[in-house]
Protein backbone atom coordinates (compact mmCIF):
# COMPACT_ATOMS: atom_id res chain seq x y z
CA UNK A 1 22.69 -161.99 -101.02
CA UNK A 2 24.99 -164.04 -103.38
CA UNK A 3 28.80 -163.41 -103.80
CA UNK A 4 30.25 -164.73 -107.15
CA UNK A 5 33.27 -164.16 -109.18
CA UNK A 6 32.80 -162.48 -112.53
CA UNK A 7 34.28 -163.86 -116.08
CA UNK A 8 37.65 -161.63 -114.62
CA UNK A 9 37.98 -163.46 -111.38
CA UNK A 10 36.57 -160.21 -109.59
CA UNK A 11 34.46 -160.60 -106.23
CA UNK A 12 30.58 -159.53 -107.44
CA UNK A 13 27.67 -159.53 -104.50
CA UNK A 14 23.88 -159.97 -105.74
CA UNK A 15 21.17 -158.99 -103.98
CA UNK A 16 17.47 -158.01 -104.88
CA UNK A 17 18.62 -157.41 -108.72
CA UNK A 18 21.78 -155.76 -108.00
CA UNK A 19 25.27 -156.47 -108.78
CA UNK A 20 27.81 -154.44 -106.95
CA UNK A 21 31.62 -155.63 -108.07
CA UNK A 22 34.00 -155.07 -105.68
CA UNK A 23 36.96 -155.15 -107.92
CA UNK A 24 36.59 -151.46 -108.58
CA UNK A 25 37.31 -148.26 -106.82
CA UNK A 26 33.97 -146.70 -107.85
CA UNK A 27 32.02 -149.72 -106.45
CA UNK A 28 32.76 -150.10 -103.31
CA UNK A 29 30.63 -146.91 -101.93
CA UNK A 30 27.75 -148.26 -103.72
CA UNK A 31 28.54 -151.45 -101.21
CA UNK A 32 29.31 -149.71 -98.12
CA UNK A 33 26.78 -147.76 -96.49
CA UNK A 34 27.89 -144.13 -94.85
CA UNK A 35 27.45 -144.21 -90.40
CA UNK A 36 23.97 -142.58 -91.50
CA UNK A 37 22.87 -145.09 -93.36
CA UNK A 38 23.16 -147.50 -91.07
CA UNK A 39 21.79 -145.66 -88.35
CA UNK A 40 17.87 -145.80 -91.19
CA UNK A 41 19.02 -149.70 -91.58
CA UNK A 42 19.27 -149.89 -87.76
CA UNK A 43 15.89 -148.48 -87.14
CA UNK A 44 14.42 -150.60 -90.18
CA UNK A 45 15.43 -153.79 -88.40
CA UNK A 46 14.03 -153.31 -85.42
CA UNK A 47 10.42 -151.84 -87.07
CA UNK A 48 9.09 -153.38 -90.39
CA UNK A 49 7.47 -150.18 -92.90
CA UNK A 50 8.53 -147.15 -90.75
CA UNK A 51 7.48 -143.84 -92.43
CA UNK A 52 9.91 -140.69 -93.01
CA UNK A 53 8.26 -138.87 -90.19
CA UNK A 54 8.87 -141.72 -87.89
CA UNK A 55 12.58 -142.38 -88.99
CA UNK A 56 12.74 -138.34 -88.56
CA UNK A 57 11.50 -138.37 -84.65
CA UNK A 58 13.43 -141.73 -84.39
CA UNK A 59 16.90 -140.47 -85.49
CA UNK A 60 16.98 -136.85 -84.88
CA UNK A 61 14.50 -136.40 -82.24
CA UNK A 62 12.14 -134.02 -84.36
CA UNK A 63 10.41 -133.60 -87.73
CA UNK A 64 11.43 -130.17 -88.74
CA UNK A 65 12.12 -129.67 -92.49
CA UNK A 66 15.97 -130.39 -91.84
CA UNK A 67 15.37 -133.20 -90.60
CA UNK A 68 13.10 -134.62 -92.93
CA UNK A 69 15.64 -133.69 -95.53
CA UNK A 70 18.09 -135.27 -94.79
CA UNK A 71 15.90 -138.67 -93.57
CA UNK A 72 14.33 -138.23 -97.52
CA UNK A 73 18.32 -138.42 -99.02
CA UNK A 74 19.43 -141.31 -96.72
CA UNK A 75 16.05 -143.15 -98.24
CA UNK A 76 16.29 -142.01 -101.46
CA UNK A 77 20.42 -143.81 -101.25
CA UNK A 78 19.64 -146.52 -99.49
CA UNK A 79 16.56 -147.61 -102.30
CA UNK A 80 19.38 -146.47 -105.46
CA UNK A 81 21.31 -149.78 -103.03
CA UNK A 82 18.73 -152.06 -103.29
CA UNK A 83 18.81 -152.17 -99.42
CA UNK A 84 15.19 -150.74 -98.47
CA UNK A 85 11.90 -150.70 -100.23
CA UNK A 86 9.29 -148.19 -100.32
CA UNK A 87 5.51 -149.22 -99.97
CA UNK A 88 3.41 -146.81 -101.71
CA UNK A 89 0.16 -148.16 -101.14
CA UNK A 90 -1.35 -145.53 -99.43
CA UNK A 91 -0.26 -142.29 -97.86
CA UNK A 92 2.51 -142.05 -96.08
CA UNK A 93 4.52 -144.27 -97.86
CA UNK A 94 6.29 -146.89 -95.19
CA UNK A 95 9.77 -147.95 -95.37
CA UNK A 96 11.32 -151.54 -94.78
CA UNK A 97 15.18 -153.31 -94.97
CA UNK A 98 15.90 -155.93 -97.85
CA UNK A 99 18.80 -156.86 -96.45
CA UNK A 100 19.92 -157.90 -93.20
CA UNK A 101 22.22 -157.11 -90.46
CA UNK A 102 24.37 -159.93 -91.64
CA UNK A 103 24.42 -159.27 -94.99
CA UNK A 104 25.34 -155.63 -94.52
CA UNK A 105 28.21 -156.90 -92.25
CA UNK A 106 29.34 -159.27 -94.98
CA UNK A 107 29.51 -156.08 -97.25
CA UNK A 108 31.31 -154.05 -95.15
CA UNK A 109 33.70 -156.41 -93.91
CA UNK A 110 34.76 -157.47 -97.25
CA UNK A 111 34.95 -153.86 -98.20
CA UNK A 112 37.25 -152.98 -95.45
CA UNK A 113 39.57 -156.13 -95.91
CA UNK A 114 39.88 -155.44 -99.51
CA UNK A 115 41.18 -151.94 -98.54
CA UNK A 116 43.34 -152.84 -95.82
CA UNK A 117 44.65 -156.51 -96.40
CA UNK A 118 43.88 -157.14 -100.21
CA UNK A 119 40.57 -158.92 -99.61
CA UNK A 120 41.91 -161.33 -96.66
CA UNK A 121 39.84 -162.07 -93.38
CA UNK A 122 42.81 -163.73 -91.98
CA UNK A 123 43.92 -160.57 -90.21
CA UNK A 124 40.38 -159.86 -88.93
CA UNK A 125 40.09 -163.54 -87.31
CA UNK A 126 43.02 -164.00 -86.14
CA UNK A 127 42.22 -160.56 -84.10
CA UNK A 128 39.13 -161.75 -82.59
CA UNK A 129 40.66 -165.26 -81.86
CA UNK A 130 44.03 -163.87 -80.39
CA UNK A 131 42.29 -160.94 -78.06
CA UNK A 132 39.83 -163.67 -76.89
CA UNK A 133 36.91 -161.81 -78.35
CA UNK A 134 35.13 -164.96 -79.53
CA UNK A 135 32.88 -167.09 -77.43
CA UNK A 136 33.30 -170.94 -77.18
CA UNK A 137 30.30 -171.22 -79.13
CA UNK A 138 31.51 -168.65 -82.29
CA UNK A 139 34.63 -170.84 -82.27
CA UNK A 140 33.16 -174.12 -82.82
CA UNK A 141 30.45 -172.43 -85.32
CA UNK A 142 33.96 -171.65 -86.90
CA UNK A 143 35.37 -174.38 -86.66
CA UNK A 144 32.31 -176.21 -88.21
CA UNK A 145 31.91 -173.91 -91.05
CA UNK A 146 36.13 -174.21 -92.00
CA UNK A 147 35.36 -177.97 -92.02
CA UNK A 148 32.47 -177.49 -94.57
């Protein structure tokens, strides 16, 4: 995933052919993915090309048409994101993330701080660094990457 600023200085993410530009009401749910979402990304991350069925029994315990339903409309949103890819070679088609934990973090956190603190992380580190919720290691990665 890339972040860039457009020709009118607003924040623009690429990944896997698509733009999503942050500077926009409208834009941000195509960014931010829904608890449900997730839960499909989750599941992709820790299996490469999981089926519907499986994500279905994985998820919701069962494959009953509900459930398959609503599995088919999370993947169906997710691939309109750019954030899973569907192999169709062969029957049933099997499922895998094109994006990773980190980048999906990235996307949400901006997201949120654009919402809450126009687009600053400064509240969001100085919380972690003031309730002590970073290791001694995360601070010096911090440290390093501030120094860059």
């Amino acid at each position: 995933m890339e972040k860039y600023l457009d020709e009118h200085s607003r924040d623009v993410y690429a990944f896997h052919g698509h733009h999503v530009y942050l500077g926009f009401p409208m834009a941000v749910p195509k960014s931010v993915v829904t608890d449900s979402e997730l839960d499909v990304l989750i599941v992709l991350w820790s299996e490469s090309f999981v089926t519907a069925r499986s994500l279905a029994e994985q998820l919701y315990g069962e494959v009953a048409p509900s459930s398959m339903g609503t599995v088919q409309k999370l993947i169906s949103r997710l691939e309109d994101k750019g954030m899973i890819k569907r192999d169709r070679r062969g029957a049933p088609h099997r499922f895998e993330a094109t994006v990773t934990r980190e980048e999906v973090a990235g996307l949400q956190l901006d997201a949120f701080a654009r919402k809450l603190s126009n687009g600053s992380l400064s509240p969001f580190v100085m919380h972690l660094v003031q309730t002590k919720r970073l290791s001694k290691k995360d601070k010096e990665r911090i440290r390093r990457l501030l120094d860059e």
